[in-house]
PDB file of N, CA and C in Angstrom:
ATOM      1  N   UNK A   1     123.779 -89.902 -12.588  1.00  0.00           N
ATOM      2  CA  UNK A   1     122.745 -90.560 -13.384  1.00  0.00           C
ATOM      3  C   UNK A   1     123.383 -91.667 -14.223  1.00  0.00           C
ATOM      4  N   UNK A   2     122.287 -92.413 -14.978  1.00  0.00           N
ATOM      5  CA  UNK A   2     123.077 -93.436 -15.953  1.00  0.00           C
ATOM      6  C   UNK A   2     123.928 -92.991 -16.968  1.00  0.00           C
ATOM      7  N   UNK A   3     124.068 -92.203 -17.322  1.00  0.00           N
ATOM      8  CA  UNK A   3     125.254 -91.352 -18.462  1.00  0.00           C
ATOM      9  C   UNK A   3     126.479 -90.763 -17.731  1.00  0.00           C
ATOM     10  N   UNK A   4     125.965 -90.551 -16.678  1.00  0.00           N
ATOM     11  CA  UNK A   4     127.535 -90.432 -16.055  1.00  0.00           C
ATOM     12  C   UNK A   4     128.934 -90.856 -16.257  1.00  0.00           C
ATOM     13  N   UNK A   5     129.268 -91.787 -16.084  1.00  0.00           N
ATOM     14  CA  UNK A   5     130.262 -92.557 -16.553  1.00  0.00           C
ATOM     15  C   UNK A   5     130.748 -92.534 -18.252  1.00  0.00           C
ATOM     16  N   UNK A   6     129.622 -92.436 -18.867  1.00  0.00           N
ATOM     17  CA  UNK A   6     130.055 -92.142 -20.247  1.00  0.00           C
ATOM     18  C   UNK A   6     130.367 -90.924 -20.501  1.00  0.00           C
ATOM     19  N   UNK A   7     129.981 -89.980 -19.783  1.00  0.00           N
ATOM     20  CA  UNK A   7     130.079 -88.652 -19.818  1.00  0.00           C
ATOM     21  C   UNK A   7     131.586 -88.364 -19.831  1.00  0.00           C
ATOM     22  N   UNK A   8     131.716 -89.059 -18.417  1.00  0.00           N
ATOM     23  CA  UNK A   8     132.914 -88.969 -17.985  1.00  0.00           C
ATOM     24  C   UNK A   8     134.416 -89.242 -18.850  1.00  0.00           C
ATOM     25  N   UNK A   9     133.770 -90.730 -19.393  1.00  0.00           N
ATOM     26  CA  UNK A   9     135.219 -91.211 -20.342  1.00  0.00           C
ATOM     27  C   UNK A   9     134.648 -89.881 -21.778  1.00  0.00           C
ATOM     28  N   UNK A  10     133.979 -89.920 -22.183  1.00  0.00           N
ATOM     29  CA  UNK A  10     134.091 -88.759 -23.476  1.00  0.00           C
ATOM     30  C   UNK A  10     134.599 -87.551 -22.755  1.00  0.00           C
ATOM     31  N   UNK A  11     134.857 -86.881 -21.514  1.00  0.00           N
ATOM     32  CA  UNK A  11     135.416 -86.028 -21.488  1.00  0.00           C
ATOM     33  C   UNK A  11     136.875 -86.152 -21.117  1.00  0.00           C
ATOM     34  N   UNK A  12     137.290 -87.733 -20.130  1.00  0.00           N
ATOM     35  CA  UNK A  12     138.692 -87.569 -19.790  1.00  0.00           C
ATOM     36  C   UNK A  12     139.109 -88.300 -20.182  1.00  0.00           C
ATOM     37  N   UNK A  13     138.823 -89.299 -20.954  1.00  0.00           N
ATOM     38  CA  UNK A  13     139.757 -90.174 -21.632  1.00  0.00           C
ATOM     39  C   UNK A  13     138.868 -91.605 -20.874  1.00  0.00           C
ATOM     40  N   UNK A  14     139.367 -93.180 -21.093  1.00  0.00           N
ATOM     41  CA  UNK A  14     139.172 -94.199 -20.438  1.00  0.00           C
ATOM     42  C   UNK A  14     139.503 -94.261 -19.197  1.00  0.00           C
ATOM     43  N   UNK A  15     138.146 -94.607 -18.353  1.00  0.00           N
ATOM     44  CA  UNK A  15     138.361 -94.786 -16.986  1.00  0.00           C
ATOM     45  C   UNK A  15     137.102 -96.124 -17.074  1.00  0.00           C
ATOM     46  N   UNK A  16     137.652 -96.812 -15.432  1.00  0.00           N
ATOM     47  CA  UNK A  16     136.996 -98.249 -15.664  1.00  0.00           C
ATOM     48  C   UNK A  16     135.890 -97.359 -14.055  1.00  0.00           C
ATOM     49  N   UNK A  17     134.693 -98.179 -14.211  1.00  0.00           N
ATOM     50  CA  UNK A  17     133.936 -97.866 -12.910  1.00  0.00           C
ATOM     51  C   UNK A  17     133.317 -98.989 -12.366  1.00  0.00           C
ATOM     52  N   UNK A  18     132.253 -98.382 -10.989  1.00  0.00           N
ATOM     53  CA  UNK A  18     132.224-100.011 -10.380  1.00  0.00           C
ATOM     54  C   UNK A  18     130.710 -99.646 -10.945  1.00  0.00           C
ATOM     55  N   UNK A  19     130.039-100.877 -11.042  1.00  0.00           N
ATOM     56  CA  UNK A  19     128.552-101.374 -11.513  1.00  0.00           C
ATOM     57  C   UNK A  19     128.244-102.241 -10.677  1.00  0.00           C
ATOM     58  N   UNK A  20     126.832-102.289 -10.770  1.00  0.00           N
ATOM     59  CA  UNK A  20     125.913-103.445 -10.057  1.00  0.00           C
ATOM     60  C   UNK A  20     126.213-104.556 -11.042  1.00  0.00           C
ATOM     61  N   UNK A  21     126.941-105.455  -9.949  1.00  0.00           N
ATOM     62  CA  UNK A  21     127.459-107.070 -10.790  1.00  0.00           C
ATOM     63  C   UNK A  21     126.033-107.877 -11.768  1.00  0.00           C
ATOM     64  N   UNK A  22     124.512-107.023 -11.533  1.00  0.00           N
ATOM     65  CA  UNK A  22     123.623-107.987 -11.982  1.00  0.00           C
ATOM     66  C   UNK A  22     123.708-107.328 -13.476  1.00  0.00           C
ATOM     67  N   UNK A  23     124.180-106.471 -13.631  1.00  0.00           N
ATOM     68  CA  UNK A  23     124.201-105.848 -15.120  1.00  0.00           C
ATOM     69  C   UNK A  23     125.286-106.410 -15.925  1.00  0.00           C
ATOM     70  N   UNK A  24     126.558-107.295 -15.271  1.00  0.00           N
ATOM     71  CA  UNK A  24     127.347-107.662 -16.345  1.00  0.00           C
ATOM     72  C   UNK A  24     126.219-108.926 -16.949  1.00  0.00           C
ATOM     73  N   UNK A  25     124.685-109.794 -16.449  1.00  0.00           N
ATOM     74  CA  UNK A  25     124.361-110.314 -17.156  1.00  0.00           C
ATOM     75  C   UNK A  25     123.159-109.955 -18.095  1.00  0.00           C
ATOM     76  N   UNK A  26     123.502-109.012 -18.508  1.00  0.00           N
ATOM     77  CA  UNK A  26     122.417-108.533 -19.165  1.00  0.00           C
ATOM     78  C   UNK A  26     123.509-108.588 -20.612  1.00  0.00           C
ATOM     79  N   UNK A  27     122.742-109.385 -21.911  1.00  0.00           N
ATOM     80  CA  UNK A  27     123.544-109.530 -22.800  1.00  0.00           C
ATOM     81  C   UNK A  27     124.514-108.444 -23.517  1.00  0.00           C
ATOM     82  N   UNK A  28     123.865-107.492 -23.877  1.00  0.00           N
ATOM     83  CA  UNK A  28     124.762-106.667 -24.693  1.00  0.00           C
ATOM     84  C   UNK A  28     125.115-105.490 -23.634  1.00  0.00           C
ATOM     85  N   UNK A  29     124.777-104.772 -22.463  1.00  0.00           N
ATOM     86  CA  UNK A  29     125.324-104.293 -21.455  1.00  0.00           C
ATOM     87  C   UNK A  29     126.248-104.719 -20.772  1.00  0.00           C
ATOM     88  N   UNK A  30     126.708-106.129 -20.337  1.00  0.00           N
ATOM     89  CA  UNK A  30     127.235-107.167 -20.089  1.00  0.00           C
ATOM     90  C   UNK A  30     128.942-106.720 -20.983  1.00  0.00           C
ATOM     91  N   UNK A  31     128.436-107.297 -22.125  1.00  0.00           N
ATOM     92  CA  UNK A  31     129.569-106.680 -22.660  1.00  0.00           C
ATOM     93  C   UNK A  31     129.980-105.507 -22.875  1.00  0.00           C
ATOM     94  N   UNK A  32     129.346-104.887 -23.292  1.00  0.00           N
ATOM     95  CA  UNK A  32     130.117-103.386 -22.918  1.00  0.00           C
ATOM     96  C   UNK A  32     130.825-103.232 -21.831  1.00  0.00           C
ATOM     97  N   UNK A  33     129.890-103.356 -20.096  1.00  0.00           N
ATOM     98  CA  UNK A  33     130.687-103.440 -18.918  1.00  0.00           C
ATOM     99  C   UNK A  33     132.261-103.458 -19.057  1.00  0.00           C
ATOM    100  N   UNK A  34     132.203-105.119 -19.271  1.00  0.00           N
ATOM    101  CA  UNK A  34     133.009-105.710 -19.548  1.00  0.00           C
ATOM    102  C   UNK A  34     134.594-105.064 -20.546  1.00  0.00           C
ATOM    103  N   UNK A  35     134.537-104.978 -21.922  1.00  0.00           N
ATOM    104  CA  UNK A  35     135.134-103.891 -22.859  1.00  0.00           C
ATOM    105  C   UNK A  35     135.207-102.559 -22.037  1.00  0.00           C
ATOM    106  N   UNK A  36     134.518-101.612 -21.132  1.00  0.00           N
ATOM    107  CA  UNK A  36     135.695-100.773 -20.770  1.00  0.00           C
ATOM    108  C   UNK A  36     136.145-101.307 -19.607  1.00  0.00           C
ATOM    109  N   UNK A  37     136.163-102.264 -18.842  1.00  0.00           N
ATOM    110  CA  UNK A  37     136.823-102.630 -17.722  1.00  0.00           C
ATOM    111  C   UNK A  37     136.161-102.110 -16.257  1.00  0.00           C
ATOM    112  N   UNK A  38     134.934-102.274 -16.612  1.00  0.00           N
ATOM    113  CA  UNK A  38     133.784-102.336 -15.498  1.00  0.00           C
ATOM    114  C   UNK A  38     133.921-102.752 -14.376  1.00  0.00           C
ATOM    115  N   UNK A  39     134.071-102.959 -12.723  1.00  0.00           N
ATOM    116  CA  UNK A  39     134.074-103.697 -11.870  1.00  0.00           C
ATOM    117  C   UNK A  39     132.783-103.924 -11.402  1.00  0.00           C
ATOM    118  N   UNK A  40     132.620-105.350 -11.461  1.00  0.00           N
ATOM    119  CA  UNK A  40     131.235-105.217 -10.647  1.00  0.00           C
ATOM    120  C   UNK A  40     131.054-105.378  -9.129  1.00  0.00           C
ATOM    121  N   UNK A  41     130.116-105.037  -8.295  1.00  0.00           N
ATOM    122  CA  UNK A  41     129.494-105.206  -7.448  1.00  0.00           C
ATOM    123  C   UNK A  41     128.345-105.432  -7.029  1.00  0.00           C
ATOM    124  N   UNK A  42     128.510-106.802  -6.046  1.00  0.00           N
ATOM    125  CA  UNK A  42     127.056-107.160  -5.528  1.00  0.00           C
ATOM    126  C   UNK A  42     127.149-107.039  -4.395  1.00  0.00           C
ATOM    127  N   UNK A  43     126.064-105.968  -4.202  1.00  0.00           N
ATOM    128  CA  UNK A  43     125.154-104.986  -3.112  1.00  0.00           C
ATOM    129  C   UNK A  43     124.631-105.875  -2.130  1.00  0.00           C
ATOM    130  N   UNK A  44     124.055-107.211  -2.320  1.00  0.00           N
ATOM    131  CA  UNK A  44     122.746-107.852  -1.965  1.00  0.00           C
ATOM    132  C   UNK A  44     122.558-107.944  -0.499  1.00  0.00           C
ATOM    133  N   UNK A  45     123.718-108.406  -0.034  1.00  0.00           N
ATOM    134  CA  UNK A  45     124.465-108.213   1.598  1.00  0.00           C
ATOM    135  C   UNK A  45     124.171-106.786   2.220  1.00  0.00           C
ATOM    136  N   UNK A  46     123.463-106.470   3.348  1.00  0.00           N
ATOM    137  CA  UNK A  46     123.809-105.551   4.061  1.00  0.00           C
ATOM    138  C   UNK A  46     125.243-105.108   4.969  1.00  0.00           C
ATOM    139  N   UNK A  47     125.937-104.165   4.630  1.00  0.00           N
ATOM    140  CA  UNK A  47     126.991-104.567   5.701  1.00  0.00           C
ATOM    141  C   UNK A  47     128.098-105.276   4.755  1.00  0.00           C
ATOM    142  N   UNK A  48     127.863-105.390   3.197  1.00  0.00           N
ATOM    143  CA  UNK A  48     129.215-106.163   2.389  1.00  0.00           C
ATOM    144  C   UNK A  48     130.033-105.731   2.610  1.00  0.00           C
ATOM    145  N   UNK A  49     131.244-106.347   1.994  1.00  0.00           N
ATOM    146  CA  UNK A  49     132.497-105.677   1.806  1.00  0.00           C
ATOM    147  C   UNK A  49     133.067-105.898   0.257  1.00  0.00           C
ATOM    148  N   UNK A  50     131.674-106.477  -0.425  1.00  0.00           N
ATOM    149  CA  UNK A  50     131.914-106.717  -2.066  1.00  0.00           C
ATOM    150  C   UNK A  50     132.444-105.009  -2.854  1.00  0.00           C
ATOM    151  N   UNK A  51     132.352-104.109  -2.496  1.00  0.00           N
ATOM    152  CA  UNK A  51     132.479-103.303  -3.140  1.00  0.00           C
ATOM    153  C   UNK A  51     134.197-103.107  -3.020  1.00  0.00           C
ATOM    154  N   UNK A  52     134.729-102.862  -1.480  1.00  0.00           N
ATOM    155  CA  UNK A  52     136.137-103.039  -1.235  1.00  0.00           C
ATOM    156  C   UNK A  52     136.948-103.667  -1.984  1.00  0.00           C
ATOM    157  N   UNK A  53     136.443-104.998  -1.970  1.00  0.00           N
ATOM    158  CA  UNK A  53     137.126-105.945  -2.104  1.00  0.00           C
ATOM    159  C   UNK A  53     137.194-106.208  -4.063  1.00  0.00           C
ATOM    160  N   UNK A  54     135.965-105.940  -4.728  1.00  0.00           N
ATOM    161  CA  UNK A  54     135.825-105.705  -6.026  1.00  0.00           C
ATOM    162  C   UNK A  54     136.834-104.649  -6.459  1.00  0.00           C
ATOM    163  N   UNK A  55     137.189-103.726  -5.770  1.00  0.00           N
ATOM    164  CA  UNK A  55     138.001-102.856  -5.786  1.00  0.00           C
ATOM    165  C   UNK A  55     139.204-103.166  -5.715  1.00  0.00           C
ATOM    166  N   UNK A  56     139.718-103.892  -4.761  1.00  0.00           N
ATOM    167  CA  UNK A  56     140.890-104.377  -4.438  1.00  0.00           C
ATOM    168  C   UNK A  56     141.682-104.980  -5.448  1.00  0.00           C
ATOM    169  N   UNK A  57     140.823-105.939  -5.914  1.00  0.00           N
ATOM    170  CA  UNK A  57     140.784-106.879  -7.343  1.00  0.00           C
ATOM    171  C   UNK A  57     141.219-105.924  -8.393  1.00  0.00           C
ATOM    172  N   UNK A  58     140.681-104.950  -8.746  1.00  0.00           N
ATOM    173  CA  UNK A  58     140.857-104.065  -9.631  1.00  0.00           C
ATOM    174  C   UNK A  58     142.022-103.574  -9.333  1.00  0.00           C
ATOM    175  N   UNK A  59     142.620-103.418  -8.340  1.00  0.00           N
ATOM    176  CA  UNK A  59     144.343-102.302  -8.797  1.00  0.00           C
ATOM    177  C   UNK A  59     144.888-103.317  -8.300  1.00  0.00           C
ATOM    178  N   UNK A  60     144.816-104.864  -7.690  1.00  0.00           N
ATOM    179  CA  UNK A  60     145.834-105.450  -7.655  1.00  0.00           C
ATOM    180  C   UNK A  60     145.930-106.477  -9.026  1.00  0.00           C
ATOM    181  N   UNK A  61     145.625-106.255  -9.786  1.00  0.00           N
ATOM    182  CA  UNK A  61     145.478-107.206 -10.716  1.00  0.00           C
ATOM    183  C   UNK A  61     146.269-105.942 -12.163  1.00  0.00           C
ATOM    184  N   UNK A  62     146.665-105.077 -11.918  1.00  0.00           N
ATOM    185  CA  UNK A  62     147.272-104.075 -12.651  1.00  0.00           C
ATOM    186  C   UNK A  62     146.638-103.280 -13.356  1.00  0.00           C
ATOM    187  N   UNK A  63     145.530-102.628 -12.944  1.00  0.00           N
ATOM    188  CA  UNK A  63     144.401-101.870 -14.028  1.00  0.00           C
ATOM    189  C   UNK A  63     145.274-101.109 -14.844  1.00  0.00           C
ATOM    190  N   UNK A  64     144.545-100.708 -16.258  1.00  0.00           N
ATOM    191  CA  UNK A  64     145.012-100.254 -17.477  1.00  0.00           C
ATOM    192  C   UNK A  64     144.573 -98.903 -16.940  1.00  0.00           C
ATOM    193  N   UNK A  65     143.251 -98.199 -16.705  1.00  0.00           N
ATOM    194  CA  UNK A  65     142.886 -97.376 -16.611  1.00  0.00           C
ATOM    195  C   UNK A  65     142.147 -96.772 -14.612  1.00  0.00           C
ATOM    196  N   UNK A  66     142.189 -95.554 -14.542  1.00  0.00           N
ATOM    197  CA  UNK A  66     141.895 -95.139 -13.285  1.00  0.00           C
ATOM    198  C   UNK A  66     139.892 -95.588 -12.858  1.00  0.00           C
ATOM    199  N   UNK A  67     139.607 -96.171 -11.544  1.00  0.00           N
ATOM    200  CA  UNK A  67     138.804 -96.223 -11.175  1.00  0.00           C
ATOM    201  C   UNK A  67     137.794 -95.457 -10.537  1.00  0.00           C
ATOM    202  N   UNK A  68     136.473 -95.186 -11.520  1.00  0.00           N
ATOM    203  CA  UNK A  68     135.577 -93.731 -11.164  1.00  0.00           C
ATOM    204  C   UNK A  68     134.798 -94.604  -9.889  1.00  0.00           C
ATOM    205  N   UNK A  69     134.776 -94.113  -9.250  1.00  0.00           N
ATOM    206  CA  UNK A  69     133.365 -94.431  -7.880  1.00  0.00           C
ATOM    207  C   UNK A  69     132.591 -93.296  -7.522  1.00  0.00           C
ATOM    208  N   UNK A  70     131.474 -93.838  -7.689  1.00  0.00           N
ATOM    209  CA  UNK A  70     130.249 -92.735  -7.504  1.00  0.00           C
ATOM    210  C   UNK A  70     129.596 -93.134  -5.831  1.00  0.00           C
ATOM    211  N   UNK A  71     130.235 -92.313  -5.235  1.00  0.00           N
ATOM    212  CA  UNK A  71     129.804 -92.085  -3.398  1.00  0.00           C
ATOM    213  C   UNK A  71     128.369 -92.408  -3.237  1.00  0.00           C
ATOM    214  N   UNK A  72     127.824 -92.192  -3.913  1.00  0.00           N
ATOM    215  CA  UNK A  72     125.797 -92.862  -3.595  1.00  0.00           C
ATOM    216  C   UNK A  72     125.477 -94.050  -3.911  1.00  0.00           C
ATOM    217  N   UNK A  73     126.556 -94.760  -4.721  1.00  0.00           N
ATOM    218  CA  UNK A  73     126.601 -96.088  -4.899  1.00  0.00           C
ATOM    219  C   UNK A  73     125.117 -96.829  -5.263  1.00  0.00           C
ATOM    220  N   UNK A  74     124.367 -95.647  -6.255  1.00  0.00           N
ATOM    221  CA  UNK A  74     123.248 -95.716  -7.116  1.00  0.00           C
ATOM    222  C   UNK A  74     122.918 -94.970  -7.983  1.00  0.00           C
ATOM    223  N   UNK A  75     122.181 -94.748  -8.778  1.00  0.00           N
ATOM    224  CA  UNK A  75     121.444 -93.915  -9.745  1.00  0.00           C
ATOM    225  C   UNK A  75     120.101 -93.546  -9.164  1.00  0.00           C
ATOM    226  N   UNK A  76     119.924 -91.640  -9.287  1.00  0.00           N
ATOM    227  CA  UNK A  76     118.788 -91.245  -8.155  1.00  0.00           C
ATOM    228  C   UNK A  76     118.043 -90.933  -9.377  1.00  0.00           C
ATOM    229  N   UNK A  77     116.878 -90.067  -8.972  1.00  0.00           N
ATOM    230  CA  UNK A  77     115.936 -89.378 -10.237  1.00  0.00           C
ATOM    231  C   UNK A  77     116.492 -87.954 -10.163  1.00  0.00           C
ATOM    232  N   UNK A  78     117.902 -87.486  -9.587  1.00  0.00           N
ATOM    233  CA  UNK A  78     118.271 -86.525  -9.000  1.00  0.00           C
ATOM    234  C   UNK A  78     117.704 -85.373  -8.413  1.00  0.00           C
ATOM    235  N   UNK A  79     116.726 -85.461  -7.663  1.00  0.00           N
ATOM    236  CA  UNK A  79     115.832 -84.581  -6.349  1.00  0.00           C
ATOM    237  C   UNK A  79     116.676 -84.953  -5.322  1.00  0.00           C
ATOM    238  N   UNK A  80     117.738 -86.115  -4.635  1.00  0.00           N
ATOM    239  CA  UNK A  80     118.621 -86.386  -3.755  1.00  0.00           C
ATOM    240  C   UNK A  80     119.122 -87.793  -4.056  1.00  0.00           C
ATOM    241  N   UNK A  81     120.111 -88.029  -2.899  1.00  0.00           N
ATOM    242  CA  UNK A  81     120.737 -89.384  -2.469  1.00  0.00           C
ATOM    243  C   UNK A  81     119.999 -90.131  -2.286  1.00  0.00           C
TER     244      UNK A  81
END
């Protein structure tokens, strides 16, 4: 769900995760993203490889902190995937 990730760093410490790239422009979400070291991704492409490659970016560029990825690569109403 959307608390996930926060859940997550209040229980293990700072970890950076991947987001939908349209939320780093949302003003004050944006920054936050941003401040814990958010990666974004844009989905828009069927068949991308933005998520890989957003990824890639992230540990070759020397991340500070470990990268959470959530396998459904969305937020459900949790009844399923």
């Amino acid at each position: 769900a959307v608390y996930d990730p926060w859940a997550l760093m209040a229980a293990c410490g700072p970890l950076a995760f991947v987001a939908r790239a349209g939320l780093f422009d949302v003003a004050i979400v944006g920054r936050v993203l941003r401040a814990v070291g958010a990666v974004g991704v844009d989905r828009s492409a069927a068949g991308s490889t933005g998520a890989r490659e957003a990824i890639e970016r992230h540990v070759s560029r020397g991340a500070r902190w470990p990268l959470l990825v959530f396998p459904e690569g969305t937020t459900t109403n949790g009844r399923g995937l």
